[in-house]
Structure formats: C-alpha cells, structure tokens
Protein backbone atom coordinates (compact mmCIF):
# COMPACT_ATOMS: atom_id res chain seq x y z
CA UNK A 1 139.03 162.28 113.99
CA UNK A 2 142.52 162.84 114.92
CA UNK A 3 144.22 160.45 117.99
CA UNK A 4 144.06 163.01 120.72
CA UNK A 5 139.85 163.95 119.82
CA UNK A 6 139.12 160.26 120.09
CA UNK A 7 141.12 159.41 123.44
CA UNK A 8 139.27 162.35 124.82
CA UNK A 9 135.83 161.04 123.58
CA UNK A 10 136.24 157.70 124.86
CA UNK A 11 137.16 158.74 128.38
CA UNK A 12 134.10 160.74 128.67
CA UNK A 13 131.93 157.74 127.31
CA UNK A 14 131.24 156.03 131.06
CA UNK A 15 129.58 159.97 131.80
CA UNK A 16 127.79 160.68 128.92
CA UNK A 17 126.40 156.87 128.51
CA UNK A 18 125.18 157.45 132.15
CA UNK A 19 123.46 160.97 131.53
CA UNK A 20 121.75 159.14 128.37
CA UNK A 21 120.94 155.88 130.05
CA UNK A 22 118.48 158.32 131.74
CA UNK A 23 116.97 159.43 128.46
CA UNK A 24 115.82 155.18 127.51
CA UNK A 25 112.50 154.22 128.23
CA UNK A 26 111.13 157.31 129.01
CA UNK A 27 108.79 160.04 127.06
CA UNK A 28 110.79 162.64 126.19
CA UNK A 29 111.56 164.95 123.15
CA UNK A 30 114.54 165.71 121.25
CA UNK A 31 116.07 167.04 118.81
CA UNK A 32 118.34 165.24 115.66
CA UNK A 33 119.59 167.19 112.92
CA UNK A 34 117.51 169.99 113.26
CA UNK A 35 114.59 167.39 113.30
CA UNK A 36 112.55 167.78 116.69
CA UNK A 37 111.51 164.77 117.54
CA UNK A 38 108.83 163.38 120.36
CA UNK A 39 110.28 159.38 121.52
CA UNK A 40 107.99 157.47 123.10
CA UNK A 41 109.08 154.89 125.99
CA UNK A 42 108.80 151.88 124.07
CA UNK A 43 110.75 153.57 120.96
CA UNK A 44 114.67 153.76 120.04
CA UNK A 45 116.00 156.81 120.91
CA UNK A 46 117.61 158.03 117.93
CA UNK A 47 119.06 161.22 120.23
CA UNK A 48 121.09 159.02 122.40
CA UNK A 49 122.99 156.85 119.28
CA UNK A 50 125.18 158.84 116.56
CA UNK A 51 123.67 156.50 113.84
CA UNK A 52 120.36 157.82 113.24
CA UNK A 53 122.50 161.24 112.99
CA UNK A 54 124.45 159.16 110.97
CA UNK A 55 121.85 157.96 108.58
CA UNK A 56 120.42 162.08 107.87
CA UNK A 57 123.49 162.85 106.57
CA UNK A 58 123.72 159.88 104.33
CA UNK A 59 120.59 160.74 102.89
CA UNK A 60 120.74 164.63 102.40
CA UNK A 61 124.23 163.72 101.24
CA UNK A 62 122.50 160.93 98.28
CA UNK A 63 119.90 163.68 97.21
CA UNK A 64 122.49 166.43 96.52
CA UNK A 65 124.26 163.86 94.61
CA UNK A 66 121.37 162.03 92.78
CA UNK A 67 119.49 165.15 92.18
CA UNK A 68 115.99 165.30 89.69
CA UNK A 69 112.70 164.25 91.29
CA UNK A 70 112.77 162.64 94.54
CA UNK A 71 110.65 159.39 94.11
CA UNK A 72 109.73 157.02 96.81
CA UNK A 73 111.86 156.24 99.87
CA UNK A 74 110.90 153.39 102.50
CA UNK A 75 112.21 153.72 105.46
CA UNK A 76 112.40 150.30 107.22
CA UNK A 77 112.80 150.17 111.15
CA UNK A 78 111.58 153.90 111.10
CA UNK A 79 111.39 154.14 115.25
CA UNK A 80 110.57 157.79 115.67
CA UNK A 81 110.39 158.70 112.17
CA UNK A 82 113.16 160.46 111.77
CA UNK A 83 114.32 159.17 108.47
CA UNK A 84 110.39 159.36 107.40
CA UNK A 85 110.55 162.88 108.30
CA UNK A 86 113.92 163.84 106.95
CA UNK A 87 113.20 162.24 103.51
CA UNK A 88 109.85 163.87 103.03
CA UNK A 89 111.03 167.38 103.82
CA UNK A 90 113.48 166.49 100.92
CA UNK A 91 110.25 165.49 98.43
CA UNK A 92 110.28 162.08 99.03
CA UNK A 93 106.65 159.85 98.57
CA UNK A 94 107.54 157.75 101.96
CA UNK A 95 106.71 154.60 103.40
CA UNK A 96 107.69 154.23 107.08
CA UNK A 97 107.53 150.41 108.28
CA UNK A 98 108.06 149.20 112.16
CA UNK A 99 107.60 145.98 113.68
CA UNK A 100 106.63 147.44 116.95
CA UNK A 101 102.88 149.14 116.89
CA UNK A 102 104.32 152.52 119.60
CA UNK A 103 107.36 153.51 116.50
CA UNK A 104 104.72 153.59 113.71
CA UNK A 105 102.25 156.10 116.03
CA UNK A 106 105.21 157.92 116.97
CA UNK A 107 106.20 158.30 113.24
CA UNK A 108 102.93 159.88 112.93
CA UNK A 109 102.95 162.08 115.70
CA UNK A 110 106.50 163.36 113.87
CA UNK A 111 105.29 163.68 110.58
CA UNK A 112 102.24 165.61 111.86
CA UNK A 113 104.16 167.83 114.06
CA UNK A 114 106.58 168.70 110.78
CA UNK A 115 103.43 168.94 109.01
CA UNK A 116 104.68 165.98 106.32
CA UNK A 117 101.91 163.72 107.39
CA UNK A 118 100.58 163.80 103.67
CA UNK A 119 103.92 162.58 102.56
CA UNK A 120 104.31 159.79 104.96
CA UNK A 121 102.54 156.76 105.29
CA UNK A 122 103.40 154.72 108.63
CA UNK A 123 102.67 151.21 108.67
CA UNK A 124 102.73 148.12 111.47
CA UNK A 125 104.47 144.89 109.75
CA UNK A 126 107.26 142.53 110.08
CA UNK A 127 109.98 144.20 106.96
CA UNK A 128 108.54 144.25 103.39
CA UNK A 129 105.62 141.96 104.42
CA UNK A 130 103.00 144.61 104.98
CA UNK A 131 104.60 146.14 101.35
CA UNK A 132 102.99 143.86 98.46
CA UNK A 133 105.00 144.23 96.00
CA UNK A 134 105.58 147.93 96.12
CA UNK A 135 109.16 149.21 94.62
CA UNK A 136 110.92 152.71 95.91
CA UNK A 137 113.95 154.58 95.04
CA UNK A 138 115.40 154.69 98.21
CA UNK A 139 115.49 152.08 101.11
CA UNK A 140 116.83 152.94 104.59
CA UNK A 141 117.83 150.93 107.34
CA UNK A 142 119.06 150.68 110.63
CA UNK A 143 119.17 147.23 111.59
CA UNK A 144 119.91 145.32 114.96
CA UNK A 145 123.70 145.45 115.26
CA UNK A 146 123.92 142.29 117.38
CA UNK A 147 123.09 138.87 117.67
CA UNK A 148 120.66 137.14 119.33
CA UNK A 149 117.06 137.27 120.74
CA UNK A 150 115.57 140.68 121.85
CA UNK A 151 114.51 140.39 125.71
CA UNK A 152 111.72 143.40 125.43
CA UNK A 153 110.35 145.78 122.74
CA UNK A 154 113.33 148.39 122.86
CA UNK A 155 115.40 145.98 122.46
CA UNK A 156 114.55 144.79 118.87
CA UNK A 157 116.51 148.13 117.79
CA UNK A 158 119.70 146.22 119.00
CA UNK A 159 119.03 142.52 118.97
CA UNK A 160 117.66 140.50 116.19
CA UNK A 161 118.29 136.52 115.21
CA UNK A 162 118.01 136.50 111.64
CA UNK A 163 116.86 140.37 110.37
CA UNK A 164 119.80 141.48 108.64
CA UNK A 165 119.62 137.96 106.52
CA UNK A 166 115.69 138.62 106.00
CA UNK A 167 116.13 142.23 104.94
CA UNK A 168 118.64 141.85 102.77
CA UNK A 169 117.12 138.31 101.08
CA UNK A 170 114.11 141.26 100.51
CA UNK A 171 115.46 144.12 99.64
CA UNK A 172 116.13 143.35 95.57
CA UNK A 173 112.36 142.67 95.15
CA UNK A 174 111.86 146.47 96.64
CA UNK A 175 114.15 148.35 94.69
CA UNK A 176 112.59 150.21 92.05
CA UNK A 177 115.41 150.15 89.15
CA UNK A 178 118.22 151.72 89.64
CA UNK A 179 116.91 152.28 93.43
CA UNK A 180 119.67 152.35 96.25
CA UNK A 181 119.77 150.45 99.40
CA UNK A 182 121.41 153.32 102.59
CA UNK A 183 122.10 150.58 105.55
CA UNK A 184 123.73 151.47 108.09
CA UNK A 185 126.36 149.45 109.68
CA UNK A 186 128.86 149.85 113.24
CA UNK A 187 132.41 148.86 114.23
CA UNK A 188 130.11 147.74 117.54
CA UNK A 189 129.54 144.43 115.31
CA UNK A 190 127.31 143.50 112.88
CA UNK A 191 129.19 144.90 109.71
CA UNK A 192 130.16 141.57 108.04
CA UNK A 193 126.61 139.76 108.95
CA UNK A 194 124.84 142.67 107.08
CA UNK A 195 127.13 143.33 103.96
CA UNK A 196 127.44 139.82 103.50
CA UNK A 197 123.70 139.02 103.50
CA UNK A 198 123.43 142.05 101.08
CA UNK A 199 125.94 140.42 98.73
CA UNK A 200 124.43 136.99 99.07
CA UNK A 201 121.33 138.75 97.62
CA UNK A 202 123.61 139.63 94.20
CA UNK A 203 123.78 143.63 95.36
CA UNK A 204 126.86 145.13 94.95
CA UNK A 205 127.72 147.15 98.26
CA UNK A 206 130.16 149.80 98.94
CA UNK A 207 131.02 152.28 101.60
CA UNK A 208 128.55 155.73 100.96
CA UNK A 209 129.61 157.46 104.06
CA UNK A 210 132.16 156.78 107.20
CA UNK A 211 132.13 158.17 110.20
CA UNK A 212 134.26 158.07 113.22
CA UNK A 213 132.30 159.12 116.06
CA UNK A 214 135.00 158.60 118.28
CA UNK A 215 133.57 155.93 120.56
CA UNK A 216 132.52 153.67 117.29
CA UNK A 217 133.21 154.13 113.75
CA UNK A 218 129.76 153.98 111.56
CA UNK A 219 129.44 153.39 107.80
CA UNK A 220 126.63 153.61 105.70
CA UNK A 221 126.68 151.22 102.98
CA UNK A 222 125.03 151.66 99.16
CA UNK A 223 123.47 148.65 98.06
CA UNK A 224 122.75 148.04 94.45
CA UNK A 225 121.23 145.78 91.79
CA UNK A 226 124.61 144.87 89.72
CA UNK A 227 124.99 147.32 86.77
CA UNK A 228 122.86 149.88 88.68
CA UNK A 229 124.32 153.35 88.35
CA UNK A 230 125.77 154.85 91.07
C-alpha cells in the first residue's frame, strides 16, 4: 500500500470504527470473502476486523500451493466458522474448536447454511483439550492480540493472559507430519509473544502472507516441525 492509500485509510479510521462499533454485540449477518456469515452477539465479528479476511486468503493461498488431497484442518478459536467453512469448501475433514459455547453453535449454523455441516465438526473446549490426541494437516489460529484478562465473553477474541504460550506449547503434539501451523499475527501487538512461544516449542516460523491493511499491518505466520517441508 503506497504512502498516500494509507494516510487516506487512517484518516477515515475514527468513521468507519464508529459505523462498525455498531455492528459488536449485536445479531447480524455478513458477508467475508464471499462467505455469508450469521454472528451472533456474543461472537467475534470477523466482518468488522481485516484478519479473519486475512486468514481466507492465507489458506486458499496454502492449498493452491500444497495441492493433492486436502486432509484434516482444525481450526482453533473458530468464532463464526468462517475458517471451518472456508476450509471445508476446499475438501478439508475439519475440526472447529471455541472456548465460548455461542461460536461453536454459530459454527454450526454456518456450516449448515453452506451445506458443509458433514465436513465440520464444532466442538466446546479450552484449545486442544477437547482434541485427545487427534493430529491434522492444517492448524489455524487467530489468537488474542493483547495482554491481559478478558472483562466479558467477546472479549476473549482480543484479550487472553497466557493463550498464545498454551497454544503454541500444544500445537507440535497436533500436527500431523509435515502439518503446518497458519497463525495469524498484527502490528496492533502481540507478534513477538506469539512467534516466540511458537519457537520456544522447536517450530520453525516464517512469514506466509503480509498484509498492509492500511490501519495495521497483518502477517500470517507458517509454523513447522524443524525439517518439515515447506
């Protein structure tokens, strides 16, 4: 995004975060990457942030790349669903795991209303502890980008004290091998607590896909068991 694109972004942030303010906390339905989506009150609203957007891309982007059959994604922190739904319309056998009871039945309403529902499978649970054991291909995640302790439901999708350490001390035990880690990280903070928990794990991490949105500047990062292939 060129100098001029951004300045003009950023001055129409204080309108557009007002207009979308009005969008949090309420039932509504939208519409992300040409995934329709019903978000229910309790639920992150992956219309009004760029990185669920973000995250899509990432993953359409890895199974152009990786190609042959599409295996088993999880997608942690699945809110709405909309990583659930995106990876089973590309094949994938999915797991979709939430913390908060409202995200996993509104993953389900999704994957019903995109008629996937016999690809997904929604679960309740705190991370990979409602898992046992099981291994996928693909992981994604959108995890709290900022310290400290979430004051209500919604606001676990921001605010966490220790997930990006617990997901990442997890993750190796649920990659199947040669399985890939898509985590998605923010210049808004958070970037060096998450990469460097996934390193402290012994993954090797790089940079899958940038993007300046113009207001923040999101990464998605590939996390792998050392000597994986790319």
């Amino acid at each position: 995004m060129n100098a001029w694109r951004r300045l003009a972004v950023r001055a129409a942030l204080p309108v557009r975060r007002h207009f979308l303010r009005k969008r949090l906390g309420r039932l509504v339905c939208e519409e992300v990457e040409g995934i329709s989506l019903v978000v229910l009150p309790t639920v992150f609203n992956a219309a009004v942030f760029g990185s669920s957007d973000v995250l899509v891309r990432a993953l359409r982007a890895h199974a152009r790349v990786s190609g042959g059959p599409r295996g088993r994604l999880l997608d942690m922190g699945t809110g709405t669903g909309i990583g659930a739904v995106a990876a089973a319309q590309l094949g994938y056998e999915v797991v979709a795991v939430d913390v908060n009871p409202d995200a996993v039945r509104c993953a389900r309403i999704n994957a019903l209303q995109h008629r996937v529902e016999d690809r997904v499978r929604a679960v309740e649970g705190d991370l990979f502890a409602p898992l046992d054991g099981e291994r996928f291909d693909v992981v994604l995640f959108n995890p709290p980008f900022f310290d400290g302790a979430p004051r209500s439901t919604l606001d676990r999708a921001w605010r966490s004290v220790d997930v990006p350490e617990r997901f990442g001390a997890g993750l190796p035990g649920a990659l199947a091998p040669g399985g890939v880690g898509l985590v998605i990280v923010s210049s808004h903070g958070g970037r060096e607590r998450t990469e460097g928990a996934l390193r402290q794990a012994g993954l090797h991490v790089d940079a899958f896909l940038v993007e300046d949105l113009g207001y923040e500047v999101v990464t998605v990062l590939a996390a792998r068991a050392e000597g994986s292939a790319a």
